[in-house]
Protein backbone atom coordinates (compact mmCIF):
# COMPACT_ATOMS: atom_id res chain seq x y z
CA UNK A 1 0.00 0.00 0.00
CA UNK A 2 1.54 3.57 -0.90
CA UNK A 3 0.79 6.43 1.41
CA UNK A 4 -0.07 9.50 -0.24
CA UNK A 5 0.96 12.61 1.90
CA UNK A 6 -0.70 15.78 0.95
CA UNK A 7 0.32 19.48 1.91
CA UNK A 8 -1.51 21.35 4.00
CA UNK A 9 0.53 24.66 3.51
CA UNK A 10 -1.64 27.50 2.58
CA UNK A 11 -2.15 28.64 -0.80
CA UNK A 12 -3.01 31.75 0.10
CA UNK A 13 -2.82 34.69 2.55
CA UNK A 14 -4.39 34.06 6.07
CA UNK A 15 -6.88 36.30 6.76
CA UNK A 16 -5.83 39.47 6.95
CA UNK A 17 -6.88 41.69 9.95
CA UNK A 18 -7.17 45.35 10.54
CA UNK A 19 -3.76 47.27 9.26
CA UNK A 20 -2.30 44.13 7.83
CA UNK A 21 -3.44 45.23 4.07
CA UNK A 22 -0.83 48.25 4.03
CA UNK A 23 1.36 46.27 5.92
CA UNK A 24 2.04 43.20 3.35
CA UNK A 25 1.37 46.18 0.36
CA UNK A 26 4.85 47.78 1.60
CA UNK A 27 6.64 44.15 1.66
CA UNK A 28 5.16 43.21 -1.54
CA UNK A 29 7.28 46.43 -2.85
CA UNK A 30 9.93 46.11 -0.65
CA UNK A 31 10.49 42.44 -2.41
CA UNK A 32 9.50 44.10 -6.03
CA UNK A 33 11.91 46.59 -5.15
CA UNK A 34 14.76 44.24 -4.53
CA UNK A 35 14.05 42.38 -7.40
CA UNK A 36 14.06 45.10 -9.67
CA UNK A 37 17.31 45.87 -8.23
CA UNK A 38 19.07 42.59 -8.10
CA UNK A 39 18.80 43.03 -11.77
CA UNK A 40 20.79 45.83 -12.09
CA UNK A 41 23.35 44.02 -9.51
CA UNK A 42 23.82 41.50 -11.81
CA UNK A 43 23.49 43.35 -15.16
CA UNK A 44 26.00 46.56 -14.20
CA UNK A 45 26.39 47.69 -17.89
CA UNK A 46 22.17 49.05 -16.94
CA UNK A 47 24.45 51.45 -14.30
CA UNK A 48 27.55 52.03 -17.10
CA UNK A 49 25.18 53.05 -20.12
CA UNK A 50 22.55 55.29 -17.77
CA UNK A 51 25.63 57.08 -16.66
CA UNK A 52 27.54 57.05 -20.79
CA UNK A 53 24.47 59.19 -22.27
CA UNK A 54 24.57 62.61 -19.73
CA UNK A 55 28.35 62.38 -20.26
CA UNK A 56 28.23 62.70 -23.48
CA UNK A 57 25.97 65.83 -22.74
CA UNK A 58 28.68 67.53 -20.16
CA UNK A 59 31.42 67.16 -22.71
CA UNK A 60 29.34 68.08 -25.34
CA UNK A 61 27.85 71.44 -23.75
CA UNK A 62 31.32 72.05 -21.59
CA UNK A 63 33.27 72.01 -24.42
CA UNK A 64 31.82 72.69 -27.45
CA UNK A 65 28.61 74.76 -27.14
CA UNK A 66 29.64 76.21 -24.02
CA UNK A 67 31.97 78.48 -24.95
CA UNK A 68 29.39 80.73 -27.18
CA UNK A 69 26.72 80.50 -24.02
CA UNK A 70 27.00 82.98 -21.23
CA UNK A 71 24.61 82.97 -17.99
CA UNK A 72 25.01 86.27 -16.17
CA UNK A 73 26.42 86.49 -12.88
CA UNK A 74 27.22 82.87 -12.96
CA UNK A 75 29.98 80.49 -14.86
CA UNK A 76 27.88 78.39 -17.80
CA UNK A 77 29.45 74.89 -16.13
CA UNK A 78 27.75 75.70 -12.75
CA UNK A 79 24.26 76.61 -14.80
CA UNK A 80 24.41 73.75 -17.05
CA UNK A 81 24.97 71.00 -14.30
CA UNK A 82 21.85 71.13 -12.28
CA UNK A 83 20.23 70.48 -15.53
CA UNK A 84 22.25 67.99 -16.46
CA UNK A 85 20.91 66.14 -12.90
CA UNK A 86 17.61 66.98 -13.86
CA UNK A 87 18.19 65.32 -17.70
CA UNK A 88 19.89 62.40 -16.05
CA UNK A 89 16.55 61.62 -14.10
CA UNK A 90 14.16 62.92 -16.62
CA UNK A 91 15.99 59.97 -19.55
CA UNK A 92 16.17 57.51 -16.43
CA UNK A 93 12.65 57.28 -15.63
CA UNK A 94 12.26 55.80 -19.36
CA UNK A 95 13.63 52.74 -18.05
CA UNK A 96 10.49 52.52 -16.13
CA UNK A 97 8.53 52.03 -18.93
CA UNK A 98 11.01 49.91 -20.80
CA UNK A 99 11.41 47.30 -17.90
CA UNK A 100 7.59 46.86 -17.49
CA UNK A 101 7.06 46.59 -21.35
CA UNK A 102 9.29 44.10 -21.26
CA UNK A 103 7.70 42.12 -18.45
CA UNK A 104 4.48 42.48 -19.82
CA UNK A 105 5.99 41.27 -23.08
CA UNK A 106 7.50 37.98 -21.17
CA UNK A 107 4.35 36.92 -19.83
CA UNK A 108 5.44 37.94 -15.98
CA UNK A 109 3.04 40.69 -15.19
CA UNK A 110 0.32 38.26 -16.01
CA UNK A 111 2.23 35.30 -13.48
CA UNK A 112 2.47 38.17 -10.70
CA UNK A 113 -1.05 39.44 -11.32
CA UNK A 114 -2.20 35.70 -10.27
CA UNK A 115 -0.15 35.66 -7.12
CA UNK A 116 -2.01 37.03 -3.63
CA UNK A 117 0.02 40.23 -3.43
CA UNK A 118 -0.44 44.14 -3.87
CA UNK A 119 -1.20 45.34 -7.29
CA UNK A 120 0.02 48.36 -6.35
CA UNK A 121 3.70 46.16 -5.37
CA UNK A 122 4.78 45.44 -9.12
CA UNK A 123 4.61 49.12 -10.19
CA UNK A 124 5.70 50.24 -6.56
CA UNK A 125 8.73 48.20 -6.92
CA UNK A 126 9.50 49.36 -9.96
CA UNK A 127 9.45 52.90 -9.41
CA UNK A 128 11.41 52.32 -6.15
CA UNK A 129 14.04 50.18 -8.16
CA UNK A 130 14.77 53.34 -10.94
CA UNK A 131 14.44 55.61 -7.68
CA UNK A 132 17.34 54.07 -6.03
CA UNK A 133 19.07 53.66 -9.23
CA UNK A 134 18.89 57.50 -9.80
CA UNK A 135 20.51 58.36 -6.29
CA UNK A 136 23.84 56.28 -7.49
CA UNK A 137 23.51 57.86 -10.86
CA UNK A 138 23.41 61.84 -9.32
CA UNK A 139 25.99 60.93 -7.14
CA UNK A 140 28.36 59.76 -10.23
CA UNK A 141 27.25 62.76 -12.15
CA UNK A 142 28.39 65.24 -9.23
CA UNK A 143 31.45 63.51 -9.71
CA UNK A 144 31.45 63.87 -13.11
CA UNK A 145 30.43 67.39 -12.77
CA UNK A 146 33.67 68.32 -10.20
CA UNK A 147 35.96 66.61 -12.88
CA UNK A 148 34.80 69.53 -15.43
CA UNK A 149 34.78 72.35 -12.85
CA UNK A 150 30.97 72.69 -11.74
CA UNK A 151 31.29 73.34 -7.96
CA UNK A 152 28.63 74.12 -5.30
CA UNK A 153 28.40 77.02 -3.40
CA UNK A 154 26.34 76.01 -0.17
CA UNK A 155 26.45 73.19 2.28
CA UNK A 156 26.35 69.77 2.13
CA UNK A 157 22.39 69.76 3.44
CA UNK A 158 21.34 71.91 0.98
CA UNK A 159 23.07 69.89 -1.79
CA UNK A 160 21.22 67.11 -0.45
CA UNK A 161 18.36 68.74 -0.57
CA UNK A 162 19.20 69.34 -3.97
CA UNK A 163 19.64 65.38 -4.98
CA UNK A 164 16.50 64.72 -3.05
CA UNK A 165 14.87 66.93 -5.18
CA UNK A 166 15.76 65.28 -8.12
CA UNK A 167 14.81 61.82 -7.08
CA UNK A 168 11.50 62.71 -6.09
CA UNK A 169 11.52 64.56 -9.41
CA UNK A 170 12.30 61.08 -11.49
CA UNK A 171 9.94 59.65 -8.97
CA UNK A 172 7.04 61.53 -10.38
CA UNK A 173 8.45 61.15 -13.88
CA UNK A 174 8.27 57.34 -13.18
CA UNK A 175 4.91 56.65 -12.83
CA UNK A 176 4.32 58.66 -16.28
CA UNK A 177 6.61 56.43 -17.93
CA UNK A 178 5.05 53.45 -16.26
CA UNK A 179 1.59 53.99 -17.82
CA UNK A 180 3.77 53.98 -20.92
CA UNK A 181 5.41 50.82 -20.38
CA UNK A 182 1.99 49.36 -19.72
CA UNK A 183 0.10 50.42 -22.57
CA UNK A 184 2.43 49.20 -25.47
CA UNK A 185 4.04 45.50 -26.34
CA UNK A 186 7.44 45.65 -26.14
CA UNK A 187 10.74 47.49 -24.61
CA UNK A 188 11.32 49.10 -28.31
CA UNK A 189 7.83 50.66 -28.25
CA UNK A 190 8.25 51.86 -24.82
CA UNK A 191 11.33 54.07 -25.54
CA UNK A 192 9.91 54.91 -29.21
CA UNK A 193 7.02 56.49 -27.24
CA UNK A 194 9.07 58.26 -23.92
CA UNK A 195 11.23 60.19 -26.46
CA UNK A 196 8.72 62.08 -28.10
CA UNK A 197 7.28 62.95 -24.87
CA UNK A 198 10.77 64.02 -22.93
CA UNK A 199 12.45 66.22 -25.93
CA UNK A 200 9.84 69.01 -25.62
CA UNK A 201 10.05 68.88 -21.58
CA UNK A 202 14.24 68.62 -21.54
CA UNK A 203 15.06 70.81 -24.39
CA UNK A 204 12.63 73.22 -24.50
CA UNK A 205 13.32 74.12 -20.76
CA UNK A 206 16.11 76.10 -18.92
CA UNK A 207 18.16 72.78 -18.22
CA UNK A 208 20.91 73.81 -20.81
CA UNK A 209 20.59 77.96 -21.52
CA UNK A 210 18.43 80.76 -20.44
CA UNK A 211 14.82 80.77 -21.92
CA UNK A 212 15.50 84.99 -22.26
CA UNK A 213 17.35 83.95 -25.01
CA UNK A 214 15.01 81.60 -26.60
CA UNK A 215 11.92 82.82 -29.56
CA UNK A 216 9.00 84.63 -27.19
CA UNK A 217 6.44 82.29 -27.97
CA UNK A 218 8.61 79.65 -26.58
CA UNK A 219 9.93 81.30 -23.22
CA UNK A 220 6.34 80.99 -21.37
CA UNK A 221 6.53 77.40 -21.73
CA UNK A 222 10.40 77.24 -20.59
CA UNK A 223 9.79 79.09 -17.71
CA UNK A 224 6.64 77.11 -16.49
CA UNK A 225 7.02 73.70 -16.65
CA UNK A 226 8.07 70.37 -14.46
CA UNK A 227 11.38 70.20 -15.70
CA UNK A 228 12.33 74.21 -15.55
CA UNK A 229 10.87 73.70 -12.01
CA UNK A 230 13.21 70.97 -11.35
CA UNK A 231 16.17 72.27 -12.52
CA UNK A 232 15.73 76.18 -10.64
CA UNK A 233 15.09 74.32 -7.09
CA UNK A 234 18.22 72.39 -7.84
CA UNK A 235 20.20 75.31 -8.99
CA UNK A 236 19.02 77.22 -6.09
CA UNK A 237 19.86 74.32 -3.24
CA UNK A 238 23.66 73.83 -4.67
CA UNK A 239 24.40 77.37 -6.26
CA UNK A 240 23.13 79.68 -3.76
CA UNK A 241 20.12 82.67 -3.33
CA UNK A 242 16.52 82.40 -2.87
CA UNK A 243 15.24 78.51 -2.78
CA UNK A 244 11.84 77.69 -0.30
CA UNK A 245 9.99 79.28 -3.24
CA UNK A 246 11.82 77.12 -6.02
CA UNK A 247 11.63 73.64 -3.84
CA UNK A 248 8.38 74.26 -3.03
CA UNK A 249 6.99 74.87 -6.55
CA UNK A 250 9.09 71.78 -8.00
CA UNK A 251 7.91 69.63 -5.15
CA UNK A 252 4.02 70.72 -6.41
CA UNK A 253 4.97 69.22 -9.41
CA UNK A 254 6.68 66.48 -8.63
CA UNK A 255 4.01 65.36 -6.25
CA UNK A 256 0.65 66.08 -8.05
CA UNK A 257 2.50 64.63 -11.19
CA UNK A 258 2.84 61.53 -8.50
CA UNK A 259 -0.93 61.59 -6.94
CA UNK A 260 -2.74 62.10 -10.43
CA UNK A 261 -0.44 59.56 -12.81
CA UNK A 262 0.18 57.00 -9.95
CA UNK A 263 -3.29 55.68 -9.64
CA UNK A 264 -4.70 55.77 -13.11
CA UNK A 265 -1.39 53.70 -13.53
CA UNK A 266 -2.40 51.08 -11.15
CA UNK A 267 -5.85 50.98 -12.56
CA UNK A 268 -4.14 50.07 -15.85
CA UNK A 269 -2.22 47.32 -14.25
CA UNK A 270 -5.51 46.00 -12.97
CA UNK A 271 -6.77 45.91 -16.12
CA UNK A 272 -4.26 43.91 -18.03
C-alpha cells in the first residue's frame, strides 16, 4: 500500500486583519523593489550606459557649445549641471517604462497578477528600483560634474536637498513612464514612445541655456514647466540665493505629477 501525503501549507494569505493590508502592500514592494534591483546588480552595464548618455551631454555642452553660451552672474558649467541632474533623471525614468514593457511582453506581469500580493507592489517596486538607481547615478554625475569644474556654493544639506529633489523629481516622472510601459508590447515601443514625450520637456526648458534667449512664444513654456521647475530648485539648493519658493513649486509638481499619474497607472495594471 503507498501512502499518499498531501500538503496542507496554505495557498493563500491568512486572513488578513485590521492594518495588515498596508502592511504586506509595503513588503510586496519592498520584495519588487529588490528584485528590480538585483537586476541591475547583476546586469551593471544598466548602471555604465545610464551614466555614458549625460556624459556625453557635459562634454558636449562644456566644451563645445559652451563656450558661445553665457549665464550672467554665474559660470555656464555651474548653470548647465543642475540640468544635467535633472536630464539624467528625466531619460532615467524611461527605463520605467522599458522594464515593465518588457515584463508584460515575457508573460510575468500576467504570473504576478495571479499571485495574492499588492497590485500596487509590481509598479511600486519598480518605481522604487529606478528611484534608487537614480541616487547612485546623481551621485556619479556630481562627480562627473567636479571633474569639469561645476562646484557648489552652499552646504552639504542643501546639496542634499538638492539630490533629493531630483529623485522625487524622477519619482514623479516614473509613474508617467510606467503607464507607458503598460500600454504598449514591447521594450522598443516603450522608448519609441518616452522620447517624443521628454524632448519638448528637456530641451525646451532652462536645463541647458536661459529661456531669455530663446523665440518669445517659446519662453512661457520654458519658464513654467516640471522640468524648468526641477532644474531652478536644484540650482538654487547647490548654487546659492533664494530657494523655499523654487523647492516648493518643484515639489508641487513632482508630487501632483505623483498623486494624479500614480493611480490611473495602477488601474491600468488592474486591467491587463
Amino acid at each position: 500500500m503507498t501512502t499518499v501525503s498531501l500538503s496542507t501549507a496554505p495557498t493563500t494569505r491568512p486572513v488578513a486583519q485590521p492594518g495588515d493590508g498596508a502592511l504586506w502592500a509595503v513588503r510586496d514592494t519592498l520584495a519588487m523593489t529588490w528584485r528590480n534591483l538585483t537586476t541591475i546588480r547583476r546586469v551593471p552595464q544598466l548602471l555604465v550606459f545610464a551614466v555614458v548618455q549625460p556624459t556625453i551631454f557635459v562634454l558636449m555642452f562644456r566644451y563645445v557649445f559652451g563656450g558661445s553660451i553665457t549665464i550672467p552672474g554665474r559660470s555656464y558649467v555651474d548653470y548647465l549641471m543642475p540640468g544635467i541632474f535633472v536630464q539624467t533623471c528625466a531619460f532615467g525614468a524611461i527605463n520605467t517604462a522599458v522594464g515593465l514593457a518588457e515584463d508584460k511582453g515575457k508573460g510575468l506581469l500576467e504570473r504576478l497578477r495571479s499571485l495574492p500580493m499588492a497590485r500596487s507592489a509590481v509598479l511600486g517596486g519598480r518605481v522604487a528600483a529606478d528611484s534608487t538607481r537614480n541616487v547612485f547615478v546623481v551621485l556619479l554625475m556630481l562627480a562627473i560634474g567636479y571633474a569639469v569644474g561645476f562646484r557648489t556654493h552652499t552646504n552639504v544639506a542643501m546639496v542634499a536637498l538638492g539630490v533629493f529633489m531630483l529623485v522625487l523629481f524622477g519619482f514623479a516622472l516614473s509613474w508617467i513612464f510606467a503607464l507607458i510601459g503598460l500600454s504598449v508590447t514591447n521594450g522598443e515601443a516603450a522608448q519609441a514612445a518616452a522620447f517624443p514625450m521628454l524632448a519638448p520637456l528637456v530641451f525646451a526648458s532652462n536645463a541647458f541655456v536661459d529661456p531669455a534667449k530663446m523665440p518669445g512664444w517659446l519662453q512661457g513654456w520654458a519658464r513654467h514647466q516640471p522640468v524648468s521647475a526641477a532644474a531652478d530648485a536644484v540650482r538654487a539648493c547647490m548654487l546659492g540665493g533664494p530657494t523655499a519658493n523654487k523647492v516648493l513649486i518643484s515639489s508641487a509638481w513632482s508630487l501632483g505629477i505623483a498623486l494624479v499619474l500614480a493611480p490611473v497607472a495602477v488601474r491600468r495594471y488592474r486591467r491587463l
